[in-house]
C-alpha atoms as a PDB file:
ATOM      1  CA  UNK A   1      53.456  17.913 -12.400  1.00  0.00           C
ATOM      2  CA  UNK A   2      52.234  18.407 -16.170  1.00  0.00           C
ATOM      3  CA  UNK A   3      54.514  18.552 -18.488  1.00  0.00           C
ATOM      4  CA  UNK A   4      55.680  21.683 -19.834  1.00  0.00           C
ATOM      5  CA  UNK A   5      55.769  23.387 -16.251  1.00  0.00           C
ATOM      6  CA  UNK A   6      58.428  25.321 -15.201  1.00  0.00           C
ATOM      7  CA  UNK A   7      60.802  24.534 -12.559  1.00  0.00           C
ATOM      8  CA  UNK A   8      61.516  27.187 -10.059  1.00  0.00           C
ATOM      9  CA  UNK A   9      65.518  27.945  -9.859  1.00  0.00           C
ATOM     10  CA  UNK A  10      67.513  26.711  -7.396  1.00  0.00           C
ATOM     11  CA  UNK A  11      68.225  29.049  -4.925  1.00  0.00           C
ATOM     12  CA  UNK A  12      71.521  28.803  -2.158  1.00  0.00           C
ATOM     13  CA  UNK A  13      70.441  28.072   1.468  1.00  0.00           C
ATOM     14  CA  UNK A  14      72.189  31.427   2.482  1.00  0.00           C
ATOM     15  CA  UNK A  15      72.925  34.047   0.722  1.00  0.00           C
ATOM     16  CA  UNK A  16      75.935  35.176   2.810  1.00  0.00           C
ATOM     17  CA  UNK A  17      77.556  32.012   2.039  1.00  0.00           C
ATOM     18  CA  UNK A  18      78.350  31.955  -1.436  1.00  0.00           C
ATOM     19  CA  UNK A  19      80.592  34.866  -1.032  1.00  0.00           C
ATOM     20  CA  UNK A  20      82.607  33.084   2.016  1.00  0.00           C
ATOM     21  CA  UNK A  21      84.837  30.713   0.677  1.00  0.00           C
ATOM     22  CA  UNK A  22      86.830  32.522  -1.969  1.00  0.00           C
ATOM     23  CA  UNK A  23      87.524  34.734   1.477  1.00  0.00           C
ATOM     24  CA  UNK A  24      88.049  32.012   3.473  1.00  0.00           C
ATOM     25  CA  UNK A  25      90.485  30.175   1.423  1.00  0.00           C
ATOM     26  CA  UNK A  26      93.004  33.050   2.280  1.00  0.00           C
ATOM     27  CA  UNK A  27      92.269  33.159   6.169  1.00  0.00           C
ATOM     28  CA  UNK A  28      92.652  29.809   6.966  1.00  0.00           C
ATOM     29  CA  UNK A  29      92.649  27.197   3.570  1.00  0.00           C
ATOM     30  CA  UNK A  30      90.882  23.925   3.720  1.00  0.00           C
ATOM     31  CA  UNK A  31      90.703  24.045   7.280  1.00  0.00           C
ATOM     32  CA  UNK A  32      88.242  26.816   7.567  1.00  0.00           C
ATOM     33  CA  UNK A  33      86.681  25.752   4.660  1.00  0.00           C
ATOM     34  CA  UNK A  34      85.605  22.276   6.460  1.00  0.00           C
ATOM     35  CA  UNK A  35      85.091  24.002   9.539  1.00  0.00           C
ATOM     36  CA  UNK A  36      82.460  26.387   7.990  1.00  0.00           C
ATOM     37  CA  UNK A  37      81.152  23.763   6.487  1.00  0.00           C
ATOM     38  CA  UNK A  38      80.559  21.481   9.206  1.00  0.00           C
ATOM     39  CA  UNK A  39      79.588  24.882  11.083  1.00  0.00           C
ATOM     40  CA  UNK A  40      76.785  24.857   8.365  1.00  0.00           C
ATOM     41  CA  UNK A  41      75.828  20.974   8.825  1.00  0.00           C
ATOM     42  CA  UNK A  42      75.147  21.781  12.611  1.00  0.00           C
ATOM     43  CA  UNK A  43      72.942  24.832  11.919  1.00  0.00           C
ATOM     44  CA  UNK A  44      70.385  22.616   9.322  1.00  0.00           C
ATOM     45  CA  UNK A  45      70.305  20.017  12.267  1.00  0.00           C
ATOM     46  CA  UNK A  46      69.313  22.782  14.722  1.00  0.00           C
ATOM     47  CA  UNK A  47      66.821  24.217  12.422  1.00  0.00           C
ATOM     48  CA  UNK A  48      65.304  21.100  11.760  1.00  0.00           C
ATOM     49  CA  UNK A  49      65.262  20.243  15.970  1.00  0.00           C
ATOM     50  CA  UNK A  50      63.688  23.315  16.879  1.00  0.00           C
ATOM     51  CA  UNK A  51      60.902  22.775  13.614  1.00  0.00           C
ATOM     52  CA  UNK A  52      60.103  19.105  15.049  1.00  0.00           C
ATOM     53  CA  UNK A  53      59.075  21.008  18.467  1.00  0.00           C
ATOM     54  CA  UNK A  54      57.341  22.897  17.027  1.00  0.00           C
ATOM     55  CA  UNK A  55      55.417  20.561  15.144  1.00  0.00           C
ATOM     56  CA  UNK A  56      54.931  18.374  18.111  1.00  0.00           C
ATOM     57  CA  UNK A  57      53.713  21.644  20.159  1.00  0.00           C
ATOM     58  CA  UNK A  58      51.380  22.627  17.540  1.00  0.00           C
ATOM     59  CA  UNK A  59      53.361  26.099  16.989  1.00  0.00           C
ATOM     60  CA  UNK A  60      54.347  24.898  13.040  1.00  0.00           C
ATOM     61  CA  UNK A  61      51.931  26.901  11.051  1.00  0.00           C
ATOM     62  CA  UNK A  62      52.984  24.579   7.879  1.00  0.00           C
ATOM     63  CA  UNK A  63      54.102  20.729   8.300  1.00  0.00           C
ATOM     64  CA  UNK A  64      56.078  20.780   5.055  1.00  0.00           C
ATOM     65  CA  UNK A  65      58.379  23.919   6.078  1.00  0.00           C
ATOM     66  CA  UNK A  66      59.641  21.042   8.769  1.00  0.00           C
ATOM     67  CA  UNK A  67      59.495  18.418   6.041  1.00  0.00           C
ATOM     68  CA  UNK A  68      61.885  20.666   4.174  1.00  0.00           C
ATOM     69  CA  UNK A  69      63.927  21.176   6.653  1.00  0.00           C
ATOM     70  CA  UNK A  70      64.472  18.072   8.337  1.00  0.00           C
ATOM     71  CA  UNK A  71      65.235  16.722   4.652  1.00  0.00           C
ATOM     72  CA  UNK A  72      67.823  19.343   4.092  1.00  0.00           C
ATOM     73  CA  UNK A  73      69.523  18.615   7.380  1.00  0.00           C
ATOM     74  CA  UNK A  74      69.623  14.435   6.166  1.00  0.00           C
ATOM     75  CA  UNK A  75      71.022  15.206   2.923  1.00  0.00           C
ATOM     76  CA  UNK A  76      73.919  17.972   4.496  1.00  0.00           C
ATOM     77  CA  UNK A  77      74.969  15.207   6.918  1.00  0.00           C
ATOM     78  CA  UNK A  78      74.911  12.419   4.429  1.00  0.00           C
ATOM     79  CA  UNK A  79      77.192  14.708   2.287  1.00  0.00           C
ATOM     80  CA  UNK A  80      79.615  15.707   4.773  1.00  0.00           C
ATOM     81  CA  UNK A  81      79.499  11.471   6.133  1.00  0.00           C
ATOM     82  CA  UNK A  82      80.623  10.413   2.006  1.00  0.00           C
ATOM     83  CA  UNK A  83      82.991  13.618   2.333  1.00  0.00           C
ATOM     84  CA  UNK A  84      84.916  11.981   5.382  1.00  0.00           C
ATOM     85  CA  UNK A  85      84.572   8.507   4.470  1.00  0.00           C
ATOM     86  CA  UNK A  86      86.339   9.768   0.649  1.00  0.00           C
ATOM     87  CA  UNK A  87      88.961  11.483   3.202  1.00  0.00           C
ATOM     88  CA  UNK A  88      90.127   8.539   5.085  1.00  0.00           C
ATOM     89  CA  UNK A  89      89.684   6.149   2.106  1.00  0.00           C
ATOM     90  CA  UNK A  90      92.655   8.572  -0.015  1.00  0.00           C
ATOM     91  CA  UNK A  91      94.485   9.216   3.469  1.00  0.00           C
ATOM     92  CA  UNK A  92      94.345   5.166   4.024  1.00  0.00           C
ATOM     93  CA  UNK A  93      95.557   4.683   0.419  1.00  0.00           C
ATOM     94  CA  UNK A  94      97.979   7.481   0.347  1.00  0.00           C
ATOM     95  CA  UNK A  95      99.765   5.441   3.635  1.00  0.00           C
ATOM     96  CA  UNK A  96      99.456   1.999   1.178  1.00  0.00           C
ATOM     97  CA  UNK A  97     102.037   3.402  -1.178  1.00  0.00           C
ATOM     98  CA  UNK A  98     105.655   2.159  -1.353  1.00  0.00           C
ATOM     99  CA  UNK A  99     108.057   4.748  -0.444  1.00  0.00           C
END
């Protein structure tokens, strides 16, 4: 990339999304919140399944679209895998304290 070149803006993964978890916080807290989010996780993996069929079929029009989204779907699930390791690392210290 020369220098110079402008970098396209980051846009969210959906839309619909951005809105959901100042709503969500009243329905159900941090509960929902993880649940959506996990809900999320699952939905890159099965976009990123169905693209590697497709690629091995021959039905994938563009190689990098699965590229994409197979790379999107590693990155959610290595995000959510720190998230829950953090978790039970505060949980597990949280139990170390003295009373």
């Amino acid at each position: 990339m020369p220098i110079g070149m402008p970098v396209a803006p980051v846009v969210p993964l959906d839309p619909a999304t951005t809105a959901a978890p100042a709503a969500a916080a009243g329905d159900g807290g941090f509960g929902a919140l993880l649940a959506q989010g996990l809900q999320q996780v699952q939905g890159l993996q099965a976009r990123a399944d169905e693209m590697s069929v497709q690629a091995a079929t021959g039905d994938l029009q563009d190689v990098h679209d699965y590229t994409i989204a197979a790379t999107q779907a590693s990155l959610a699930t290595e995000l959510a895998t720190t998230l829950r390791n953090k978790g039970v690392e505060a949980f597990n210290e949280i139990m170390r304290m003295p009373l």
